[in-house]
PDB file of N, CA and C in Angstrom:
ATOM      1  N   UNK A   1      14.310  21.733 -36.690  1.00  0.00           N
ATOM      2  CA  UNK A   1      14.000  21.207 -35.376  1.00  0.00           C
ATOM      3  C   UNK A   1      12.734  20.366 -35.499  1.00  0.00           C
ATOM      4  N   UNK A   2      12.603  18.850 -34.849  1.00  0.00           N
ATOM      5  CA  UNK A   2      11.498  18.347 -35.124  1.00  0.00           C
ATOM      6  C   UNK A   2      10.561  19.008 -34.195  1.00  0.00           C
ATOM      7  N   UNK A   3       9.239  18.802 -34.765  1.00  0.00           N
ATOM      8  CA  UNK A   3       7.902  19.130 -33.607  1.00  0.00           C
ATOM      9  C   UNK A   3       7.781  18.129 -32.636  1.00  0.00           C
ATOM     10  N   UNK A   4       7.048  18.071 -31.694  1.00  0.00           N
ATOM     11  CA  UNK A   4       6.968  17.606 -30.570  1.00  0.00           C
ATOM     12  C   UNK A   4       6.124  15.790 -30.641  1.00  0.00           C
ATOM     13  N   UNK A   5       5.311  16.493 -31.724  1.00  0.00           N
ATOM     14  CA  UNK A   5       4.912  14.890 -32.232  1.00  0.00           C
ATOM     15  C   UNK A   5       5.509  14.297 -33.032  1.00  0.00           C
ATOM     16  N   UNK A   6       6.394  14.352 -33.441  1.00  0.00           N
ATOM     17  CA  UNK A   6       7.406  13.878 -34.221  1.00  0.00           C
ATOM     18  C   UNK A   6       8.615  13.019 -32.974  1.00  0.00           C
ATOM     19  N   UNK A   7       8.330  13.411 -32.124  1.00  0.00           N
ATOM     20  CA  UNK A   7       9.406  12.710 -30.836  1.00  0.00           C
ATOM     21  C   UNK A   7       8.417  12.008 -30.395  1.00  0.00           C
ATOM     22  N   UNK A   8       6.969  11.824 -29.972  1.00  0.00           N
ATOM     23  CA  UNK A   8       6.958  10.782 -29.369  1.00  0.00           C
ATOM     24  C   UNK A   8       6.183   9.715 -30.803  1.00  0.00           C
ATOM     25  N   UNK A   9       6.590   9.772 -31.757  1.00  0.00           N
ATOM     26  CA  UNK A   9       5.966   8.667 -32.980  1.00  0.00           C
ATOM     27  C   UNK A   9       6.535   7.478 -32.049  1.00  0.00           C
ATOM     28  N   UNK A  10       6.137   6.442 -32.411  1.00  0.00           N
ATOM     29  CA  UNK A  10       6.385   4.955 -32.170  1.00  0.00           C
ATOM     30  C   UNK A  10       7.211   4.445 -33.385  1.00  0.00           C
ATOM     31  N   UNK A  11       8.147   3.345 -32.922  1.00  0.00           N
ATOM     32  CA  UNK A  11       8.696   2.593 -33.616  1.00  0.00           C
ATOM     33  C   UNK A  11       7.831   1.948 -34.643  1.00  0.00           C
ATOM     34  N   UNK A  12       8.040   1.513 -35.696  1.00  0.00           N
ATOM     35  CA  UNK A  12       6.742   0.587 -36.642  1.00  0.00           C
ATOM     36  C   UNK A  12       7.186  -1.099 -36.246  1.00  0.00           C
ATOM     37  N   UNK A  13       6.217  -1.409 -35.993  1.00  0.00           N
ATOM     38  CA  UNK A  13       6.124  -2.914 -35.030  1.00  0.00           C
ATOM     39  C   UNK A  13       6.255  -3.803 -36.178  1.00  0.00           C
ATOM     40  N   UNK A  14       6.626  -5.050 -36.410  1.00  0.00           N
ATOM     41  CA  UNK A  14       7.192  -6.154 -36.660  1.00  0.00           C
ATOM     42  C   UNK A  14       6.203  -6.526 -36.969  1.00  0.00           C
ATOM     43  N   UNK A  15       4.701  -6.905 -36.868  1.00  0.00           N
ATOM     44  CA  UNK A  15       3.829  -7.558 -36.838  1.00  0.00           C
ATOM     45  C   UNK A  15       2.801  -6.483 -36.837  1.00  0.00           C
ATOM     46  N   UNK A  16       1.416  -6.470 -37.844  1.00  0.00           N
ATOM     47  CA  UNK A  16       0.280  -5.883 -37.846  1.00  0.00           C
ATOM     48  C   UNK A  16      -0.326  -6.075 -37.142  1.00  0.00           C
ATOM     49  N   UNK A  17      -1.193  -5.252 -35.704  1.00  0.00           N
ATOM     50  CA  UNK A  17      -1.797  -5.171 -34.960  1.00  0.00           C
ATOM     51  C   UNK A  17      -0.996  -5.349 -33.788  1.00  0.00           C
ATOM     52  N   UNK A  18       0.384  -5.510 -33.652  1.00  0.00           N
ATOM     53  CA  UNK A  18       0.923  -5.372 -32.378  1.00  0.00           C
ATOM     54  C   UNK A  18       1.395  -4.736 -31.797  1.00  0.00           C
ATOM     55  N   UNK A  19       1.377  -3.143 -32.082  1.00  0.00           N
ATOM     56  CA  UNK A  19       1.231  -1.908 -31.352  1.00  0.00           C
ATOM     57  C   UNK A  19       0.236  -1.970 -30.288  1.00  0.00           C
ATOM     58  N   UNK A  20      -1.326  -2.438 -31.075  1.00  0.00           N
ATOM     59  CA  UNK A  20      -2.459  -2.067 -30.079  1.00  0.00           C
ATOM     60  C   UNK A  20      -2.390  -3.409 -28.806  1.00  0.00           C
ATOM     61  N   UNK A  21      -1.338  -4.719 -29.005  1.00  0.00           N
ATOM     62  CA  UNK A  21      -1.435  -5.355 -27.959  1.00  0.00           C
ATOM     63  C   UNK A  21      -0.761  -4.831 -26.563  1.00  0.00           C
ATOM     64  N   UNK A  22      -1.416  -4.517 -25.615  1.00  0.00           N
ATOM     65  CA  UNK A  22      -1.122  -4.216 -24.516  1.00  0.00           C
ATOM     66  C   UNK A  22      -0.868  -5.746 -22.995  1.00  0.00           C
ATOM     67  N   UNK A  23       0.176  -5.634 -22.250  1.00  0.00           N
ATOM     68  CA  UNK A  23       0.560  -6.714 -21.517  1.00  0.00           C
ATOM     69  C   UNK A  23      -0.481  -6.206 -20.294  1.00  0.00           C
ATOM     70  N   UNK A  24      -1.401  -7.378 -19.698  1.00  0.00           N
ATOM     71  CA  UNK A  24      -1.840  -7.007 -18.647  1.00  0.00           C
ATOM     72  C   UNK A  24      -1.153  -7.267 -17.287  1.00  0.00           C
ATOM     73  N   UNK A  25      -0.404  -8.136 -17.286  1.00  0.00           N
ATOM     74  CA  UNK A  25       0.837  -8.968 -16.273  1.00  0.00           C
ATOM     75  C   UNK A  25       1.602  -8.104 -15.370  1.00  0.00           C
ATOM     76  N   UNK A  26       1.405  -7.746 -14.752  1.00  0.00           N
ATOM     77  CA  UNK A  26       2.461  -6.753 -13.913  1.00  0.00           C
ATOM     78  C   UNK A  26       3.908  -7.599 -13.778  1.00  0.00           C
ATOM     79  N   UNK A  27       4.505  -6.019 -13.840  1.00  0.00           N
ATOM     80  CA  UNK A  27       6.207  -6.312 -13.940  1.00  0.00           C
ATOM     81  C   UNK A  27       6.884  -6.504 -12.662  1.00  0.00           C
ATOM     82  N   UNK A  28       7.758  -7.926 -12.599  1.00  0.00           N
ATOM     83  CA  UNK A  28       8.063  -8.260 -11.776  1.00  0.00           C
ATOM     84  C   UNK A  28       9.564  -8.220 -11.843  1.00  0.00           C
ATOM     85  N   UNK A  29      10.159  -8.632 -10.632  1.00  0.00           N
ATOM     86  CA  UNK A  29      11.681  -8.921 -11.013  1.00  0.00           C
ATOM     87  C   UNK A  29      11.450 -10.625 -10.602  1.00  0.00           C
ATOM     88  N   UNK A  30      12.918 -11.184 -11.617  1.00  0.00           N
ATOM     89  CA  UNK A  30      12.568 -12.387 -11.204  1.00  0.00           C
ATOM     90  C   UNK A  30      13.107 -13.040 -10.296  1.00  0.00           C
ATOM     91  N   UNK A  31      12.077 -14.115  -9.756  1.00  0.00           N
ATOM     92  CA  UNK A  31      12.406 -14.817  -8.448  1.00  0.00           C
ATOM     93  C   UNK A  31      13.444 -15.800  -9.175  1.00  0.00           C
ATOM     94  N   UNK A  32      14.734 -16.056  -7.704  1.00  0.00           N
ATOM     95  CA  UNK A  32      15.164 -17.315  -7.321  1.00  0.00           C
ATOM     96  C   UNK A  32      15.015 -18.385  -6.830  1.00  0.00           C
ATOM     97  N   UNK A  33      14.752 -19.760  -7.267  1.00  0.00           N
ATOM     98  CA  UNK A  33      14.447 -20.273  -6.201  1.00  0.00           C
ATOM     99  C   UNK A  33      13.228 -21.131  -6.633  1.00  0.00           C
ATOM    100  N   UNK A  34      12.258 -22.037  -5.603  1.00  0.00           N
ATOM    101  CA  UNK A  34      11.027 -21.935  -6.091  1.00  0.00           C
ATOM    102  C   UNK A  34      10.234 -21.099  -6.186  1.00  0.00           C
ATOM    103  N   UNK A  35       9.468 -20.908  -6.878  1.00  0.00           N
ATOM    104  CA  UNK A  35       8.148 -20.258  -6.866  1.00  0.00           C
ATOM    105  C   UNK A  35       7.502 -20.581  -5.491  1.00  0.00           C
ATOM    106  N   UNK A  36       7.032 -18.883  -5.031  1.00  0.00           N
ATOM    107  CA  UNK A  36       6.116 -19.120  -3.835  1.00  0.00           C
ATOM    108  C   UNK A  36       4.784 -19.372  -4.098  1.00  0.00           C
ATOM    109  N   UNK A  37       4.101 -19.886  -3.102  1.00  0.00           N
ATOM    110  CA  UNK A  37       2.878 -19.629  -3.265  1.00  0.00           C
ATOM    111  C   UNK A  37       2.227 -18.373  -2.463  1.00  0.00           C
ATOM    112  N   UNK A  38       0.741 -18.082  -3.277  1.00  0.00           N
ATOM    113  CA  UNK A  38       0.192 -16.694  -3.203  1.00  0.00           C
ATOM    114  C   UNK A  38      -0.458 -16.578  -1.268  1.00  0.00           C
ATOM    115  N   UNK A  39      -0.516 -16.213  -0.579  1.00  0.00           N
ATOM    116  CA  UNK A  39      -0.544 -16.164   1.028  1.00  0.00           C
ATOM    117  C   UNK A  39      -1.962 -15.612   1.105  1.00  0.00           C
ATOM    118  N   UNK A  40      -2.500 -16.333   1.803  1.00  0.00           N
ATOM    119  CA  UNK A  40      -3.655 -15.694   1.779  1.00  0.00           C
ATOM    120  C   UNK A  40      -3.860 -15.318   3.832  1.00  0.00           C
ATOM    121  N   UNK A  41      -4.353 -14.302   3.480  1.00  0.00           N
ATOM    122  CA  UNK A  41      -4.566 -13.616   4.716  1.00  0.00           C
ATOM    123  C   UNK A  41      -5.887 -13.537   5.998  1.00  0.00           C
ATOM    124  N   UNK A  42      -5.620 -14.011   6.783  1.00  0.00           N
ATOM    125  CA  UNK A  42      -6.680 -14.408   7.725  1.00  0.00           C
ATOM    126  C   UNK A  42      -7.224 -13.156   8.633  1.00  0.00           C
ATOM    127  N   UNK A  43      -8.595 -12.852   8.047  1.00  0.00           N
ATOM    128  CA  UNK A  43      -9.272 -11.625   8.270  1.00  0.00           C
ATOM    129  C   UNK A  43      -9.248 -11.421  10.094  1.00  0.00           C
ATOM    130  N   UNK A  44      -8.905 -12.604  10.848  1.00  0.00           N
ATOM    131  CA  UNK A  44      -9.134 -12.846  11.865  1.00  0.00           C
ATOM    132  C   UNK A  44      -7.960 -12.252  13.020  1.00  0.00           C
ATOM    133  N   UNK A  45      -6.511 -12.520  12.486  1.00  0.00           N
ATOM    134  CA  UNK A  45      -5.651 -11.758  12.681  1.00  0.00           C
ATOM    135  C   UNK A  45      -5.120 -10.526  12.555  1.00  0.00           C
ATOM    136  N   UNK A  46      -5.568 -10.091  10.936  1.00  0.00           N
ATOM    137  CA  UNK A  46      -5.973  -8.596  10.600  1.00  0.00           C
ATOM    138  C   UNK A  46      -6.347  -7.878  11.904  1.00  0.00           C
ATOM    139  N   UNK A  47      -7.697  -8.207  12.443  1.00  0.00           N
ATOM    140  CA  UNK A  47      -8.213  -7.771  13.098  1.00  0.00           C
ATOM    141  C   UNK A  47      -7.839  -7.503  14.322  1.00  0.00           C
ATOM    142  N   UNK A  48      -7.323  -8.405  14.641  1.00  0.00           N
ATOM    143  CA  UNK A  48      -6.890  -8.785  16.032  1.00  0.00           C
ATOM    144  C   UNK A  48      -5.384  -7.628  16.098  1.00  0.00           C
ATOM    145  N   UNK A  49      -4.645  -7.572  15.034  1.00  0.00           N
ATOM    146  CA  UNK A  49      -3.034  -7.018  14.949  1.00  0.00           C
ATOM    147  C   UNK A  49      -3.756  -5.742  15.492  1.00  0.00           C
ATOM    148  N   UNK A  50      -5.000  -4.872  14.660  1.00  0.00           N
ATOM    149  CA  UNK A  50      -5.991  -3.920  14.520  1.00  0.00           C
ATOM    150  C   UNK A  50      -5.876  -3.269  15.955  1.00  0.00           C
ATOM    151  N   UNK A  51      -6.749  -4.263  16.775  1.00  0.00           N
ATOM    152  CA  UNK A  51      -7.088  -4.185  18.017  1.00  0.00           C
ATOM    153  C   UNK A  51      -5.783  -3.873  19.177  1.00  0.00           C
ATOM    154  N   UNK A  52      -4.916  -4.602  18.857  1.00  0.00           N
ATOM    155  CA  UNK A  52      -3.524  -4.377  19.535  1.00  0.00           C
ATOM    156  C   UNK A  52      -2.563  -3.207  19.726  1.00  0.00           C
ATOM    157  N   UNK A  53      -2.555  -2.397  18.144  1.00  0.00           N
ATOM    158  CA  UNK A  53      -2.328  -1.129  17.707  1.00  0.00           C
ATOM    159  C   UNK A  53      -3.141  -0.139  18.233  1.00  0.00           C
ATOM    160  N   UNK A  54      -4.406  -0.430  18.487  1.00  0.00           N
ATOM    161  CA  UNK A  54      -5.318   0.614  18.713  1.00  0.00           C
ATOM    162  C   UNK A  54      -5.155   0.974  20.218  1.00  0.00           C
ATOM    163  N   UNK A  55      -5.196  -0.007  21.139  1.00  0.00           N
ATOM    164  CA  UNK A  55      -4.704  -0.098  22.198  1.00  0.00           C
ATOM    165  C   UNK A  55      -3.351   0.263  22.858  1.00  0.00           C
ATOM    166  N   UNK A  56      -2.439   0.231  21.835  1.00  0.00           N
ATOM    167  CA  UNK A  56      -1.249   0.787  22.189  1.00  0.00           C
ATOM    168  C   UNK A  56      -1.315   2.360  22.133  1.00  0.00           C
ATOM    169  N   UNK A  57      -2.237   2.921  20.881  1.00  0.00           N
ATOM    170  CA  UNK A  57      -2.075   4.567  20.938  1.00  0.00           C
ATOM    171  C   UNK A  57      -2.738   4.462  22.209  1.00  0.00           C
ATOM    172  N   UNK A  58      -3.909   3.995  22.501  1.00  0.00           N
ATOM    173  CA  UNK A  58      -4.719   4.563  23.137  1.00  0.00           C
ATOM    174  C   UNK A  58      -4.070   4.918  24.808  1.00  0.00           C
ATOM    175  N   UNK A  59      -3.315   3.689  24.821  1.00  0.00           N
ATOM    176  CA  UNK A  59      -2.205   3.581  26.410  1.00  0.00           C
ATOM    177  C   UNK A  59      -1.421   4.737  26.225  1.00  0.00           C
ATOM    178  N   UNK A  60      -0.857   5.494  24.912  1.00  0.00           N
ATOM    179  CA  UNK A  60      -0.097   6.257  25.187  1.00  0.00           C
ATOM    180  C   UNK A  60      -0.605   7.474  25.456  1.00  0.00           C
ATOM    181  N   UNK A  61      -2.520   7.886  24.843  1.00  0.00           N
ATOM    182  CA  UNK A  61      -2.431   8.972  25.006  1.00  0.00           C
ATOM    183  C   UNK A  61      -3.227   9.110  26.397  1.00  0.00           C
ATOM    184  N   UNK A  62      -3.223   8.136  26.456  1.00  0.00           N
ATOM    185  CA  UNK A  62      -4.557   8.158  28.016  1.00  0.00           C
ATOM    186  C   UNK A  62      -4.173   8.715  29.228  1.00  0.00           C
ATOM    187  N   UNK A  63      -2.770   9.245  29.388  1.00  0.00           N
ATOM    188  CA  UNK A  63      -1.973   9.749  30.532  1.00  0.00           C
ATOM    189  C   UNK A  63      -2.156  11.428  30.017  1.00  0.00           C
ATOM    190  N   UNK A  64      -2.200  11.951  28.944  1.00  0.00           N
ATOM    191  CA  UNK A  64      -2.581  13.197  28.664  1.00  0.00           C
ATOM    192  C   UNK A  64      -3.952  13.572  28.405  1.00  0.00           C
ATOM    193  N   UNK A  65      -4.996  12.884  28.456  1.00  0.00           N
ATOM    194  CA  UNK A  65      -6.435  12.916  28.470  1.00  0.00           C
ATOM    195  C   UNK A  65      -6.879  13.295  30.019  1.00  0.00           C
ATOM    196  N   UNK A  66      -6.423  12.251  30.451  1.00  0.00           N
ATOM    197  CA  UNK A  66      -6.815  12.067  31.826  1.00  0.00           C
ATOM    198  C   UNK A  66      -5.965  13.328  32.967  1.00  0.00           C
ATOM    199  N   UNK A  67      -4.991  13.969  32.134  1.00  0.00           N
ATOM    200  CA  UNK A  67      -3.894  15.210  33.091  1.00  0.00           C
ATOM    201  C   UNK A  67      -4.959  15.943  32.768  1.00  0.00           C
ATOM    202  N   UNK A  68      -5.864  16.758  31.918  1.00  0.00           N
ATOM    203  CA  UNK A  68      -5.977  17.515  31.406  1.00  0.00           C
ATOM    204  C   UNK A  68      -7.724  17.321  31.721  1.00  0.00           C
ATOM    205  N   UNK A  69      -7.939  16.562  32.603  1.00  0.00           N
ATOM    206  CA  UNK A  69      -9.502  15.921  32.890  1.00  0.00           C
ATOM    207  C   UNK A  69      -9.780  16.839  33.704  1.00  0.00           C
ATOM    208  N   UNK A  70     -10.457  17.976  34.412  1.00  0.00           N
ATOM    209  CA  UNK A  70     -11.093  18.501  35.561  1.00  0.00           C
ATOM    210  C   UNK A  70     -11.813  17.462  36.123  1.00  0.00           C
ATOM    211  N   UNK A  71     -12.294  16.093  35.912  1.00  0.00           N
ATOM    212  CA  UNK A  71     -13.003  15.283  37.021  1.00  0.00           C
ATOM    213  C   UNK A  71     -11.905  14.960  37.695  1.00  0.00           C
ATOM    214  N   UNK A  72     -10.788  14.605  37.761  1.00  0.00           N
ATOM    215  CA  UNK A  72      -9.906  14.097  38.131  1.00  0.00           C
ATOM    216  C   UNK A  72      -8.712  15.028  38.752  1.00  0.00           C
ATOM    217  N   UNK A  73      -9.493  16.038  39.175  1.00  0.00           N
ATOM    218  CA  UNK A  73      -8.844  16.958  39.971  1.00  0.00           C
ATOM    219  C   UNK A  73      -9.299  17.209  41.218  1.00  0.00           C
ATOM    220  N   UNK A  74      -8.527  17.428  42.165  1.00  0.00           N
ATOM    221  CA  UNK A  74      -8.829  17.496  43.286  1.00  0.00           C
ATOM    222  C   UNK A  74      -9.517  19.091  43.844  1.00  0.00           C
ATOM    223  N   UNK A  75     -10.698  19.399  44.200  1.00  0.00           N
ATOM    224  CA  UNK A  75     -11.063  20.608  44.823  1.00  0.00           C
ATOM    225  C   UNK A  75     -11.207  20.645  46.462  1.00  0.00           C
ATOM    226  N   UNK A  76     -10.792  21.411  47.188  1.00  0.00           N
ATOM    227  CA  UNK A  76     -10.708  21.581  47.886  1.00  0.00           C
ATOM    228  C   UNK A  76     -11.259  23.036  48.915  1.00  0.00           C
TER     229      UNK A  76
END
């Protein structure tokens, strides 16, 4: 039975020193088509999408804040 380092040995490479070359390129699948260009993002809208979202939780929870308010109760 082999030992355990014996399964992960490496193939012997074709070329001296090209084991230790490593690809820095991230793996892509390839595009059809033209090539896009890279999008760059406007900190301004970020922000703004930000603000819109925040406002939407906030509308939803503001009807259970405000049930649950004793100022906003009536004493009598």
């Amino acid at each position: 039975m082999p030992s355990a380092t014996q399964n992960n040995a490496k193939a012997p490479s074709s070329e001296p020193g090209e084991a230790e070359q490593k690809s820095t390129a991230p793996v892509t699948a390839p595009q059809s088509g033209a090539p896009r260009k890279p999008t760059v993002r406007d900190p301004y809208f970020d922000n703004a999408k930000y603000l819109a979202i925040l406002l939407v939780v906030m509308g939803h929870v503001w009807p259970t804040v405000i049930a649950g308010s004793q100022a906003t109760r009536r004493t009598s």
